[in-house]
PDB file of N, CA and C in Angstrom:
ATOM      1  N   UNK A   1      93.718  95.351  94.309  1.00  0.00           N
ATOM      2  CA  UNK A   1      93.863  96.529  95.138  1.00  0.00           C
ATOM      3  C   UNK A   1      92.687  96.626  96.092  1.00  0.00           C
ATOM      4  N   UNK A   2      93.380  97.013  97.639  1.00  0.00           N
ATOM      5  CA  UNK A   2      91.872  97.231  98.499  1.00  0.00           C
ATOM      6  C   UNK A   2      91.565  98.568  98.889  1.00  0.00           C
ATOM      7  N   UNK A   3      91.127  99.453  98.748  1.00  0.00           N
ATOM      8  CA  UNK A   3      90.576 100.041  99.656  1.00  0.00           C
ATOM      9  C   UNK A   3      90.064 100.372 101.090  1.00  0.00           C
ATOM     10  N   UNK A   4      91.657 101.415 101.897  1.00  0.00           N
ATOM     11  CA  UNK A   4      90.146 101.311 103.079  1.00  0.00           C
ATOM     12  C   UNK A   4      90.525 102.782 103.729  1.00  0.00           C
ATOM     13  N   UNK A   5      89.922 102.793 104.910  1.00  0.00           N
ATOM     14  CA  UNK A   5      90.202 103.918 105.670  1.00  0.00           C
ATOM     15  C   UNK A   5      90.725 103.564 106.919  1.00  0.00           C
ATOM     16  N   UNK A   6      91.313 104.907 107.210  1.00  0.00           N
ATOM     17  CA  UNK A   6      92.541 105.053 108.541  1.00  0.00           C
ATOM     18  C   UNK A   6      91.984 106.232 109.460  1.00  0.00           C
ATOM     19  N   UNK A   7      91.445 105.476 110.547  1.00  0.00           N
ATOM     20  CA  UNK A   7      91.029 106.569 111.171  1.00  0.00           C
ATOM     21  C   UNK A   7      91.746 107.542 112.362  1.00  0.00           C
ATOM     22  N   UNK A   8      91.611 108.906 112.488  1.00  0.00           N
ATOM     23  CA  UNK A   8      92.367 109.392 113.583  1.00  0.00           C
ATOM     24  C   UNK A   8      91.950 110.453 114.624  1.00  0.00           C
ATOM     25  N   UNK A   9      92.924 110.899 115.469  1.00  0.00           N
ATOM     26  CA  UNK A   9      92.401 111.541 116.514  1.00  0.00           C
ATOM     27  C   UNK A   9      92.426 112.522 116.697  1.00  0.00           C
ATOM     28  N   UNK A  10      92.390 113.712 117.107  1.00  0.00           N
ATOM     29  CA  UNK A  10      92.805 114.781 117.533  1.00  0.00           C
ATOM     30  C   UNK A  10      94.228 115.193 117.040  1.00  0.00           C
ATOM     31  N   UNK A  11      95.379 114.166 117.747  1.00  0.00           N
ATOM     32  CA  UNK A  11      96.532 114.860 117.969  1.00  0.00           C
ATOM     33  C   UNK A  11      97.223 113.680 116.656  1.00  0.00           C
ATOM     34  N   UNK A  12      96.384 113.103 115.589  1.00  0.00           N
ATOM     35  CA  UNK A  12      96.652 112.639 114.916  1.00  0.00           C
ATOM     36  C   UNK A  12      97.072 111.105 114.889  1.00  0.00           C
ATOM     37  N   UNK A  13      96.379 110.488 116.354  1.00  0.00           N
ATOM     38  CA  UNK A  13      97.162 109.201 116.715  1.00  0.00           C
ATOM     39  C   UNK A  13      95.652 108.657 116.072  1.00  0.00           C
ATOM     40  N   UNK A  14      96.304 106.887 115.831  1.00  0.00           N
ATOM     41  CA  UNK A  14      95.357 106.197 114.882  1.00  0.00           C
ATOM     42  C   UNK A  14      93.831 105.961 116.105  1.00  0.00           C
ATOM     43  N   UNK A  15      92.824 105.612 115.672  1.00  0.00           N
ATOM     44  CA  UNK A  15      91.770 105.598 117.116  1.00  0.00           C
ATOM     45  C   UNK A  15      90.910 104.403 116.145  1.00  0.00           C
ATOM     46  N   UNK A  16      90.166 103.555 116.968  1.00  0.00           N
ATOM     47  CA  UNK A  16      89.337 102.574 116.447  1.00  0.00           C
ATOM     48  C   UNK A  16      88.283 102.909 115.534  1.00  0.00           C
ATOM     49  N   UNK A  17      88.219 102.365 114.383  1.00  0.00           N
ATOM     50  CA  UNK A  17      86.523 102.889 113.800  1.00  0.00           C
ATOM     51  C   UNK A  17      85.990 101.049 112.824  1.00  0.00           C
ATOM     52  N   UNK A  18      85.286 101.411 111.948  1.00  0.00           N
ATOM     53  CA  UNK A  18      84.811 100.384 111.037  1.00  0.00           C
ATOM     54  C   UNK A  18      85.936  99.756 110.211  1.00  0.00           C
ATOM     55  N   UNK A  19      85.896  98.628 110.011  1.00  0.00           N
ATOM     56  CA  UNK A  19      87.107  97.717 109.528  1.00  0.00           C
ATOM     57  C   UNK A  19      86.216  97.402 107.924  1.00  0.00           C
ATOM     58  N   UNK A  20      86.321  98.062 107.420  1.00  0.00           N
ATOM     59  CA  UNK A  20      85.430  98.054 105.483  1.00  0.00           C
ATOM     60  C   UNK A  20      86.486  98.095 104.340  1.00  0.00           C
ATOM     61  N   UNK A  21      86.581  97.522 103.746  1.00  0.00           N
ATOM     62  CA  UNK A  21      87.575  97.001 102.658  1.00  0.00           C
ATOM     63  C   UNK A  21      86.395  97.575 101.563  1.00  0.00           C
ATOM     64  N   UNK A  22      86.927  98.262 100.376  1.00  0.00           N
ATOM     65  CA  UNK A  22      86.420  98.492  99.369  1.00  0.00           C
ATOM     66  C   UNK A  22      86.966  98.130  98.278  1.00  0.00           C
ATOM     67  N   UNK A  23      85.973  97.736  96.686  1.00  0.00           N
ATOM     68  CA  UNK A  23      87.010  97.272  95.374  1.00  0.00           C
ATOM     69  C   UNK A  23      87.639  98.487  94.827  1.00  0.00           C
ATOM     70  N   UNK A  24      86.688  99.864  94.886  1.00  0.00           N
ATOM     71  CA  UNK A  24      87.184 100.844  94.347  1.00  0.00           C
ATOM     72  C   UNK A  24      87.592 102.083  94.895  1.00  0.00           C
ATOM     73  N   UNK A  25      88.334 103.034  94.804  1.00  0.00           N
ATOM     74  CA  UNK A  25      88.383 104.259  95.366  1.00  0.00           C
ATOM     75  C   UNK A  25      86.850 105.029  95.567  1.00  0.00           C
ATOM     76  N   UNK A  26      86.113 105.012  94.550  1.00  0.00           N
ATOM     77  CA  UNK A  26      84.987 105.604  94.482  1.00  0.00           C
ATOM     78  C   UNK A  26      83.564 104.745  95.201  1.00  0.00           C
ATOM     79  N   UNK A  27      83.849 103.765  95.639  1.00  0.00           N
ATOM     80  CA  UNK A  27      83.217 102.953  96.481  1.00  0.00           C
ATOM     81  C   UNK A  27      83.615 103.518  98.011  1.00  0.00           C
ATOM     82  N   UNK A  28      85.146 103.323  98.811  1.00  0.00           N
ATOM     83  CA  UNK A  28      85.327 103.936  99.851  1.00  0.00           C
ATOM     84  C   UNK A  28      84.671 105.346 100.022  1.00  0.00           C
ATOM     85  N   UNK A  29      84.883 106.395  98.617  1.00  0.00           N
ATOM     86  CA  UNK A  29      84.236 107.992  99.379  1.00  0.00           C
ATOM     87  C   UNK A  29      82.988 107.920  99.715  1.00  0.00           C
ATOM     88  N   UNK A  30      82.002 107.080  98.520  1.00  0.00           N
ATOM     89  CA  UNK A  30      81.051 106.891  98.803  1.00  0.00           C
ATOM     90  C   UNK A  30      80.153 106.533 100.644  1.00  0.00           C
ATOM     91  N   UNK A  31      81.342 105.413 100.502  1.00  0.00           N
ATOM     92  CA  UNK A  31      80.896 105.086 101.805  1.00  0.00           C
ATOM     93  C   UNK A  31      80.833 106.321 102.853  1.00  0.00           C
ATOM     94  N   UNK A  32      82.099 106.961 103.206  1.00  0.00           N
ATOM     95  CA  UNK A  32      82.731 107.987 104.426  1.00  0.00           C
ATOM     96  C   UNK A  32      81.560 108.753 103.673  1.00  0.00           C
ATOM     97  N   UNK A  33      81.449 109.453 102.941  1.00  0.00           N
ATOM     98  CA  UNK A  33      80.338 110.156 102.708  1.00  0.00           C
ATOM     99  C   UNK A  33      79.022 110.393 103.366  1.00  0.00           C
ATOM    100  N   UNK A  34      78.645 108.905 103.120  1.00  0.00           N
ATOM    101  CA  UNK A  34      77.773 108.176 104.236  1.00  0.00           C
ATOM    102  C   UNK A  34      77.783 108.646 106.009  1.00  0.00           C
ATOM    103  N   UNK A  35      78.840 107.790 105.998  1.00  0.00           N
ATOM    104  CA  UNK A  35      79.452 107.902 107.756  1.00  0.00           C
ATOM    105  C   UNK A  35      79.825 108.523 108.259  1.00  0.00           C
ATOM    106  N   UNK A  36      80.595 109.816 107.634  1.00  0.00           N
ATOM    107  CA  UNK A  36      81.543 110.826 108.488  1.00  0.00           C
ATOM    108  C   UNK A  36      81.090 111.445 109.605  1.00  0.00           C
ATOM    109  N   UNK A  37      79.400 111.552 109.640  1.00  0.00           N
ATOM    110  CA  UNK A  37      79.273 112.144 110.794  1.00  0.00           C
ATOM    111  C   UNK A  37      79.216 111.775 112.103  1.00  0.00           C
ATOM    112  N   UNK A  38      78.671 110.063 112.096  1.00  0.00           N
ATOM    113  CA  UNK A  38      78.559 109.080 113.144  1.00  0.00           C
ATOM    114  C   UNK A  38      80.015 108.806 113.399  1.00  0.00           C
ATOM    115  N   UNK A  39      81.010 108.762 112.357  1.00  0.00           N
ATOM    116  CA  UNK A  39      82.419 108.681 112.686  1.00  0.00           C
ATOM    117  C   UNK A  39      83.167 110.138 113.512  1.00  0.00           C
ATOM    118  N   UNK A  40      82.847 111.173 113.491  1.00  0.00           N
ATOM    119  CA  UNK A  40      83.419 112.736 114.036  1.00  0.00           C
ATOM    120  C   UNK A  40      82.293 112.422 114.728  1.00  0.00           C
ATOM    121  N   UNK A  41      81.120 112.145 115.548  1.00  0.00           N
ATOM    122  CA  UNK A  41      80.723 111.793 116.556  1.00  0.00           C
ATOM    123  C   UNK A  41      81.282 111.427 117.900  1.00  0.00           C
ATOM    124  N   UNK A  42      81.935 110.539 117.040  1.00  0.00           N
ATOM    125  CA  UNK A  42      82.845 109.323 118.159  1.00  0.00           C
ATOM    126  C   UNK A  42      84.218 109.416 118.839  1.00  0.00           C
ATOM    127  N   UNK A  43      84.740 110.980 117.620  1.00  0.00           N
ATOM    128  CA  UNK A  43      86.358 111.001 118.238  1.00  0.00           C
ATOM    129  C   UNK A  43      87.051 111.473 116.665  1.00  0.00           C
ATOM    130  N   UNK A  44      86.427 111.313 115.953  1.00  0.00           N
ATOM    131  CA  UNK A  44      87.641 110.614 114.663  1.00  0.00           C
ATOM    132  C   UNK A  44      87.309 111.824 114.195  1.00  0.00           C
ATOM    133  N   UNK A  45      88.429 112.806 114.118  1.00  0.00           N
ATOM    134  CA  UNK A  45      88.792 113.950 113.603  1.00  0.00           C
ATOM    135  C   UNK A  45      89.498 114.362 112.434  1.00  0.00           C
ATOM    136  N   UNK A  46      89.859 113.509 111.759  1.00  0.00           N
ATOM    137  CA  UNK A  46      90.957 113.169 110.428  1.00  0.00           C
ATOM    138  C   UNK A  46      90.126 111.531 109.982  1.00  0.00           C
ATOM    139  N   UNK A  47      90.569 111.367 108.624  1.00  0.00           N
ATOM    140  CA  UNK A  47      90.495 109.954 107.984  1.00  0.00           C
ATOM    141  C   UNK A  47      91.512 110.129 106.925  1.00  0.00           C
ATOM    142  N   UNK A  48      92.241 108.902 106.717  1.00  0.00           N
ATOM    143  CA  UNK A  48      93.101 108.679 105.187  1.00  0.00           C
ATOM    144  C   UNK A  48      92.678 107.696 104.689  1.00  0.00           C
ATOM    145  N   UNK A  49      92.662 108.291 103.468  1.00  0.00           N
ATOM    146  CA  UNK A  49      91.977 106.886 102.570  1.00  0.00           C
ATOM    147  C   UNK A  49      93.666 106.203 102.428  1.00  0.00           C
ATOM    148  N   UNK A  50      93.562 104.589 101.766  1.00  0.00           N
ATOM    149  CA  UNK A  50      94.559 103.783 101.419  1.00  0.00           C
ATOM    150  C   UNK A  50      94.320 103.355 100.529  1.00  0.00           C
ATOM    151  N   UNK A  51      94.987 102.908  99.850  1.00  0.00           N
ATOM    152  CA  UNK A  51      95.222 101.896  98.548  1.00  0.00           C
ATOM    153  C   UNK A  51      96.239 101.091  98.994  1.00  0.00           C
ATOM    154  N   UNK A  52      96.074  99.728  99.832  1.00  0.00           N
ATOM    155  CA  UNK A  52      96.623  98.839 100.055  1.00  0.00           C
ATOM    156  C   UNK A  52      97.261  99.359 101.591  1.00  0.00           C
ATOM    157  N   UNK A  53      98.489  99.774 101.326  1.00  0.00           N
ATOM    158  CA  UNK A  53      99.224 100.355 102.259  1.00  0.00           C
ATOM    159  C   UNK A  53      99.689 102.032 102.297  1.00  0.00           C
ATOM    160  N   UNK A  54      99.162 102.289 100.778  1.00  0.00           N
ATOM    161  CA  UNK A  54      99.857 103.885  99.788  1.00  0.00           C
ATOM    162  C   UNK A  54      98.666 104.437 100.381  1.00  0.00           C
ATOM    163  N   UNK A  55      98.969 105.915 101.037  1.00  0.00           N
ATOM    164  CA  UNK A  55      98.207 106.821 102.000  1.00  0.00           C
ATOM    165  C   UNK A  55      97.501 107.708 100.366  1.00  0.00           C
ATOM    166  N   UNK A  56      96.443 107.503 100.006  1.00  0.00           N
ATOM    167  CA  UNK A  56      95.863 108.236  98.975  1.00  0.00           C
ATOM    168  C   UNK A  56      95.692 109.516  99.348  1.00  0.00           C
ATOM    169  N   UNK A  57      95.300 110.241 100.608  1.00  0.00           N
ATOM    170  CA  UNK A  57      95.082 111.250 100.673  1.00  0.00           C
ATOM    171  C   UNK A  57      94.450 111.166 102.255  1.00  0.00           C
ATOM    172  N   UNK A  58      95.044 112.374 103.138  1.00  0.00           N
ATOM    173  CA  UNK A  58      93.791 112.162 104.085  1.00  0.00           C
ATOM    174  C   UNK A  58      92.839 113.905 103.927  1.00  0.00           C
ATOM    175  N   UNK A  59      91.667 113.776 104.901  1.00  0.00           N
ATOM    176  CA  UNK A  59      90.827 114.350 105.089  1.00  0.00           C
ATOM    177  C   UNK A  59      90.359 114.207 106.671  1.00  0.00           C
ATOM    178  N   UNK A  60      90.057 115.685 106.527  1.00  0.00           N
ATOM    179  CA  UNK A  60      89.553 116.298 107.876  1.00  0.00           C
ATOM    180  C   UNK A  60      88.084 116.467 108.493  1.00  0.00           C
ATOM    181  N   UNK A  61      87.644 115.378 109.251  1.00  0.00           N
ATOM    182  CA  UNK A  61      86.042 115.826 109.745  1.00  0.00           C
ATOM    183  C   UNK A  61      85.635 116.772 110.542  1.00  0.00           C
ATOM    184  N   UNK A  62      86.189 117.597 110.985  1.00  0.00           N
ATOM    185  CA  UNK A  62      85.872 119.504 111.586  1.00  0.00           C
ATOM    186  C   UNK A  62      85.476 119.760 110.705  1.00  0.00           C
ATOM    187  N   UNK A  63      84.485 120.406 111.314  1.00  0.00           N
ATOM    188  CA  UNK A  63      83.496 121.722 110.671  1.00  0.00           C
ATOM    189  C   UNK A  63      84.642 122.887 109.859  1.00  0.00           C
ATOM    190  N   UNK A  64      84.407 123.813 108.977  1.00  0.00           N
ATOM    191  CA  UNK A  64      85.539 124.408 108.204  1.00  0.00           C
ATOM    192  C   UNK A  64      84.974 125.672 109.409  1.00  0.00           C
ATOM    193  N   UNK A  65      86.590 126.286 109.669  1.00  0.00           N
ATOM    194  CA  UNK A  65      86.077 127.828 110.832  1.00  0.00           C
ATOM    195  C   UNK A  65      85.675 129.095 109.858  1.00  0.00           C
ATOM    196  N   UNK A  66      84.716 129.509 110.266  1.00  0.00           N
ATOM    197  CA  UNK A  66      84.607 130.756 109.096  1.00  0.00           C
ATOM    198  C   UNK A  66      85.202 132.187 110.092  1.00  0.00           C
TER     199      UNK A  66
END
């Protein structure tokens, strides 16, 4: 099984980011953990994690509105 991330845009269309293959789920968060901010820097407003091709979950890099 690989691990990776799917990055996206605004209006939800896919947009270029880091091409990182991980062994574990808990290896990928780790990573975005890391990166999310240099990644929502650049454009990338959403991420989905994968397991191979199976959409594990996505997540949102906006600030939460209070």
């Amino acid at each position: 099984m690989a691990w990776s991330w799917r990055y996206e845009g605004a209006n939800g269309e896919s947009v270029d980011g880091p091409t990182e293959s991980f062994g574990s789920q808990a290896d990928a968060e780790s990573w975005i953990g890391q990166t999310w901010r240099e990644l929502a820097a650049s454009g990338v407003t959403s991420v989905a994690l994968l397991e191979d091709d199976r959409v594990e979950y996505r997540m949102s890099l906006l600030p939460v509105a209070e």
